[in-house]
PDB file of N, CA and C in Angstrom:
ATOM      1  N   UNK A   1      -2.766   3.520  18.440  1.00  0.00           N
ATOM      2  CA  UNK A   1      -1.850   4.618  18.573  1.00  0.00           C
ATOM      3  C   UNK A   1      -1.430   4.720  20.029  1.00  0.00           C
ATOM      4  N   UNK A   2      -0.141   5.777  19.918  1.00  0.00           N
ATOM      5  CA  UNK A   2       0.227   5.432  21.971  1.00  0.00           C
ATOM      6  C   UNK A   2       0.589   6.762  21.731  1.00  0.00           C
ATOM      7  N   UNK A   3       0.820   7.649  22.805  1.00  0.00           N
ATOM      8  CA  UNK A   3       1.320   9.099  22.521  1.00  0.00           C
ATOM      9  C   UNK A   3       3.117   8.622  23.184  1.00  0.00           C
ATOM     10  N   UNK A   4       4.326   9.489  22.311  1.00  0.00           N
ATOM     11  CA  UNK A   4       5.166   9.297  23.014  1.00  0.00           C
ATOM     12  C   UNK A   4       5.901  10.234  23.588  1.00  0.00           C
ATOM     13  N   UNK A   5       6.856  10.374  24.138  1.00  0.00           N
ATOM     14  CA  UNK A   5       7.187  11.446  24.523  1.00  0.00           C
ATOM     15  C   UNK A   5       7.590  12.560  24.680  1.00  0.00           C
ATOM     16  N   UNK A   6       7.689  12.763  23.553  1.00  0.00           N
ATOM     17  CA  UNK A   6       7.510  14.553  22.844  1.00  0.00           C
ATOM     18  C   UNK A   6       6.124  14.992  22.318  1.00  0.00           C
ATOM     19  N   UNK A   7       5.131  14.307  23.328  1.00  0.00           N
ATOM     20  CA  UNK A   7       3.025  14.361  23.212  1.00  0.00           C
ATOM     21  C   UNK A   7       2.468  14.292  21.711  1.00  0.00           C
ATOM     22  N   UNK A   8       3.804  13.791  20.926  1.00  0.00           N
ATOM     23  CA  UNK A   8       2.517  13.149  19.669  1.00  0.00           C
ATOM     24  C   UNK A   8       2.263  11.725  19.654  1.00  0.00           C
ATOM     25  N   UNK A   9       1.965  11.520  18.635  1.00  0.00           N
ATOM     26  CA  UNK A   9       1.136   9.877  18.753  1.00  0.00           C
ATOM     27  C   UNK A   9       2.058   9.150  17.967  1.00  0.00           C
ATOM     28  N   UNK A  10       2.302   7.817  17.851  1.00  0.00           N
ATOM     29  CA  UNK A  10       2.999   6.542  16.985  1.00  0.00           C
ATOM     30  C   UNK A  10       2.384   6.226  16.639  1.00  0.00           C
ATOM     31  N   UNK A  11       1.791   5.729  15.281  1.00  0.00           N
ATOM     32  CA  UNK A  11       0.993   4.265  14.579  1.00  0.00           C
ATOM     33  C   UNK A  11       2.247   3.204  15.023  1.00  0.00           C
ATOM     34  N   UNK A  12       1.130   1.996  15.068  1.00  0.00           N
ATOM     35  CA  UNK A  12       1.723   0.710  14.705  1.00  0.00           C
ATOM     36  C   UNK A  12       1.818   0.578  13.530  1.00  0.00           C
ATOM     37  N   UNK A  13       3.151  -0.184  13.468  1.00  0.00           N
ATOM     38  CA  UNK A  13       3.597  -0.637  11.885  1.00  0.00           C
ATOM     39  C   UNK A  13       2.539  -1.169  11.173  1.00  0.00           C
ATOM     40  N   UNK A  14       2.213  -2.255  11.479  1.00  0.00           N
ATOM     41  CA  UNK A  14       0.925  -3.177  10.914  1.00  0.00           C
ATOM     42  C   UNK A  14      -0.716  -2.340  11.262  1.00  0.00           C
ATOM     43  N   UNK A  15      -1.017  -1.506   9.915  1.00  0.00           N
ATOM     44  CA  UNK A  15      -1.936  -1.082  10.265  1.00  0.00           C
ATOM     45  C   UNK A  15      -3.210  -2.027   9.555  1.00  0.00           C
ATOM     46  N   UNK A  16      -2.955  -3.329   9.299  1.00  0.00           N
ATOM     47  CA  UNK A  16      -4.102  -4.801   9.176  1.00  0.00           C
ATOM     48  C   UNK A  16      -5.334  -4.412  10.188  1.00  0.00           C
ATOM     49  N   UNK A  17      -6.310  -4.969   9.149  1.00  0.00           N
ATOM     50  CA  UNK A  17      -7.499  -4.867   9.905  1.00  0.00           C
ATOM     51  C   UNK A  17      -7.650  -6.100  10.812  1.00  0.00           C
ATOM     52  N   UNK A  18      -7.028  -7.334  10.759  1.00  0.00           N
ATOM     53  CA  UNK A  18      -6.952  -8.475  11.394  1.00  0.00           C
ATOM     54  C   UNK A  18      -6.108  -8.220  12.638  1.00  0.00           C
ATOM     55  N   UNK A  19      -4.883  -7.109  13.204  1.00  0.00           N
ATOM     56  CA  UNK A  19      -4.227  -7.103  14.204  1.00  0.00           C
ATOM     57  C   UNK A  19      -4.629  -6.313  14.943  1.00  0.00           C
ATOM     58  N   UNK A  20      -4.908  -7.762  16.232  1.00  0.00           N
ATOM     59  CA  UNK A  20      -5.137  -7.093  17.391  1.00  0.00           C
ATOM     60  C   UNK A  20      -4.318  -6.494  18.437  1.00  0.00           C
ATOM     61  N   UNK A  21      -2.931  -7.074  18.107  1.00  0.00           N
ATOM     62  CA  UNK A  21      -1.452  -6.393  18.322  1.00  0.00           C
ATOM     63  C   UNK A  21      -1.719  -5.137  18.755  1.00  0.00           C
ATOM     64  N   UNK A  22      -2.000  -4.322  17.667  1.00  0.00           N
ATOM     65  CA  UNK A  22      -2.069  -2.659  17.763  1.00  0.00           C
ATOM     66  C   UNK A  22      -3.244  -2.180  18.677  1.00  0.00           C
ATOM     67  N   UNK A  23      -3.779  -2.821  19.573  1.00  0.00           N
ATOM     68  CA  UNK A  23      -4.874  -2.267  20.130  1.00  0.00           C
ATOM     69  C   UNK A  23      -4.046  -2.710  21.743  1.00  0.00           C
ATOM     70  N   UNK A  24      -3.563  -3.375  22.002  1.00  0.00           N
ATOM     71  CA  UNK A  24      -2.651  -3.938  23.187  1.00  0.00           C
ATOM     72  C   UNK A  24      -1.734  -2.801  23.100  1.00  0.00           C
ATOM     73  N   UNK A  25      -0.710  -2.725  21.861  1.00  0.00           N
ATOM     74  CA  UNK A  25       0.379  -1.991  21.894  1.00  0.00           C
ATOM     75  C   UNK A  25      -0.154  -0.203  22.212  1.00  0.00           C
ATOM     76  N   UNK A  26      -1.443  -0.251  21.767  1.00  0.00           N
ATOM     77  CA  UNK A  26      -1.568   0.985  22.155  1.00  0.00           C
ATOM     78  C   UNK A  26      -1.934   1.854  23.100  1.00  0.00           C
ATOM     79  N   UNK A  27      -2.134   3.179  23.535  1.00  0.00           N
ATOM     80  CA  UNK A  27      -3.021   3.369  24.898  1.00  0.00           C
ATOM     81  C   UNK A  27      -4.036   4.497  24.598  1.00  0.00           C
ATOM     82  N   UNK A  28      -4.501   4.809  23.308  1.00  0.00           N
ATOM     83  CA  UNK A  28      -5.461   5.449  22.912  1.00  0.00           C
ATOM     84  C   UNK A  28      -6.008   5.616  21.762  1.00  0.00           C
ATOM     85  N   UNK A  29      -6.939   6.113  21.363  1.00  0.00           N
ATOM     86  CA  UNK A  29      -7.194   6.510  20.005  1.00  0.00           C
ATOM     87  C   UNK A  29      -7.562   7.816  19.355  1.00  0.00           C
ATOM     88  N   UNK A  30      -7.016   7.915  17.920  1.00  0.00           N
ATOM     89  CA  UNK A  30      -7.708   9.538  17.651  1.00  0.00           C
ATOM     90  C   UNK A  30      -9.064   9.705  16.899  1.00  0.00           C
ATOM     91  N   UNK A  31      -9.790  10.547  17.145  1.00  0.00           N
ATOM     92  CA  UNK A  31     -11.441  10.698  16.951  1.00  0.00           C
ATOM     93  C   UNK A  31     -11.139  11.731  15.678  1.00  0.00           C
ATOM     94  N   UNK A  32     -10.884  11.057  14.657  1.00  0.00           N
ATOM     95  CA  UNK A  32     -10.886  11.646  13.432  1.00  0.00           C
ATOM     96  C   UNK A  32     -12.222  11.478  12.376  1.00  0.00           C
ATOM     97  N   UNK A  33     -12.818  12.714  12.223  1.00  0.00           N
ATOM     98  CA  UNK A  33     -13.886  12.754  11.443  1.00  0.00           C
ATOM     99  C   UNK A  33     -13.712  12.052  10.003  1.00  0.00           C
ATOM    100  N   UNK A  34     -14.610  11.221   9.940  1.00  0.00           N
ATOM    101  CA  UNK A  34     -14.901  10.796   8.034  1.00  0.00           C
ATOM    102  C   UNK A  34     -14.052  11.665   7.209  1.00  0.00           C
ATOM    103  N   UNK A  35     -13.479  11.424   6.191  1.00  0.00           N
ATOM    104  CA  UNK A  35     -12.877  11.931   5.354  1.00  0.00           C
ATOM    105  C   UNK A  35     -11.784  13.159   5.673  1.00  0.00           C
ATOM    106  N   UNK A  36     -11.431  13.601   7.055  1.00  0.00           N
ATOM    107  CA  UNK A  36     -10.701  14.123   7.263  1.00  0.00           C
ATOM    108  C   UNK A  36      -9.321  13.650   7.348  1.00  0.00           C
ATOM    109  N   UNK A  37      -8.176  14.096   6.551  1.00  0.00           N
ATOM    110  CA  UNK A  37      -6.918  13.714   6.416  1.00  0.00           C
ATOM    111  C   UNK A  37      -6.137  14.359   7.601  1.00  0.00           C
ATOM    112  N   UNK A  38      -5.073  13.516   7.785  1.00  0.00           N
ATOM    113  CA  UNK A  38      -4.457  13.649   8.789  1.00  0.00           C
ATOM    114  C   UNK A  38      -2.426  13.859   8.386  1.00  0.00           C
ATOM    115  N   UNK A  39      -1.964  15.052   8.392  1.00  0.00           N
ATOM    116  CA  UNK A  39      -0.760  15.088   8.166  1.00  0.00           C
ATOM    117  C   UNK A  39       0.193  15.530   9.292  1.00  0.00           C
ATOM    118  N   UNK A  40       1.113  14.725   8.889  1.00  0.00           N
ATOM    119  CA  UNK A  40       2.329  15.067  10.078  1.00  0.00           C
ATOM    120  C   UNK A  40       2.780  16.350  10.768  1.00  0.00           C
ATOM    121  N   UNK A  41       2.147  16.535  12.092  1.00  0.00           N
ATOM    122  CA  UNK A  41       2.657  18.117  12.683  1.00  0.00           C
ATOM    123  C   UNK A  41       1.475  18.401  13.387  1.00  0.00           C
ATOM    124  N   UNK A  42      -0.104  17.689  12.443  1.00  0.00           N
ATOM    125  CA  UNK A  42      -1.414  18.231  12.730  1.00  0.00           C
ATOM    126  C   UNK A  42      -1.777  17.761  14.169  1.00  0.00           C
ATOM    127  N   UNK A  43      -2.405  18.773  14.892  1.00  0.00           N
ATOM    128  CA  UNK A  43      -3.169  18.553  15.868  1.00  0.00           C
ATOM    129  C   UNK A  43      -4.240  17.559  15.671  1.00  0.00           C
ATOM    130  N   UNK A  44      -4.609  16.592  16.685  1.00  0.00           N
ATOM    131  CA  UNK A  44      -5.424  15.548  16.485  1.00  0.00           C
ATOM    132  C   UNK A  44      -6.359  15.560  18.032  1.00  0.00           C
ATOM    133  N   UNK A  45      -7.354  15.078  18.287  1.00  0.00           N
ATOM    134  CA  UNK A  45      -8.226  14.716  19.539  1.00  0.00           C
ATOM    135  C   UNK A  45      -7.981  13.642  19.359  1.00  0.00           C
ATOM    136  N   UNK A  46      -7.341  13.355  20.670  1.00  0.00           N
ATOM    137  CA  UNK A  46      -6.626  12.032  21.110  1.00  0.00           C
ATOM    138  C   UNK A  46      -6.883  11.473  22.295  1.00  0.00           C
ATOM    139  N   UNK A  47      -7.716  10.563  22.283  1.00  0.00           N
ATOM    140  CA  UNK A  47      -8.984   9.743  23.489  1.00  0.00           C
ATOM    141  C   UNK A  47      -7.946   8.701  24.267  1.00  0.00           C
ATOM    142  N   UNK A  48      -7.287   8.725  25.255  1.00  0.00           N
ATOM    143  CA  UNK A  48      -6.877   7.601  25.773  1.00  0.00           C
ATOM    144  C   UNK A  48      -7.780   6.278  26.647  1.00  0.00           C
ATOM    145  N   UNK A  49      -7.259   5.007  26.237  1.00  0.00           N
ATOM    146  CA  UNK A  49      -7.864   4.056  26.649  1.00  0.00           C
ATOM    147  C   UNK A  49      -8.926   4.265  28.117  1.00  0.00           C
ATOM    148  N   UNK A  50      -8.547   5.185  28.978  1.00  0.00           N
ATOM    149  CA  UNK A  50      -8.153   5.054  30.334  1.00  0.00           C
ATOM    150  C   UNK A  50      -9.241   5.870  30.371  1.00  0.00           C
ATOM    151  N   UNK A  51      -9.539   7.416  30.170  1.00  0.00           N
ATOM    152  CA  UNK A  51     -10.520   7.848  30.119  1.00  0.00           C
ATOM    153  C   UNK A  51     -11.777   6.885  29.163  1.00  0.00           C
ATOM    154  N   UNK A  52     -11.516   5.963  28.802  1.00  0.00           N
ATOM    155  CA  UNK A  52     -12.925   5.365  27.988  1.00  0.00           C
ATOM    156  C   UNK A  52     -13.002   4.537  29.144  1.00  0.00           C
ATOM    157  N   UNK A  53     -12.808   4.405  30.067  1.00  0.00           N
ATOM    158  CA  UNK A  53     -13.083   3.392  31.349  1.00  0.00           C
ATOM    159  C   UNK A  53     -13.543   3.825  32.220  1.00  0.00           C
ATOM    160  N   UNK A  54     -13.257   4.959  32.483  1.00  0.00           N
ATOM    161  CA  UNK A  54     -13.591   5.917  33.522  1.00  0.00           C
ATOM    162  C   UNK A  54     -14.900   5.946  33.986  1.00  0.00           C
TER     163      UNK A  54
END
């Protein structure tokens, strides 16, 4: 996922478990609990790459 610039997030098209594409293309990830669904509008905790380096 990448946040864009109206601060929500994009999926990559190819959401394959084999592409590593989407982990390059992206600059963070969201920390979504087990079985929690996720719909368009919803607030999400959204971890960028950058702070996991820190």
């Amino acid at each position: 996922m990448r946040r864009n610039a109206t601060g929500g997030v994009e999926l990559f098209a190819n959401q394959g478990s084999g592409v590593l594409t989407s982990a390059v293309w992206g600059d963070g990830l969201v920390d979504n609990p087990p079985g929690c669904a996720i719909a368009p509008g919803d607030t999400v905790h959204f971890v960028l790459f950058s702070e996991l380096l820190g």
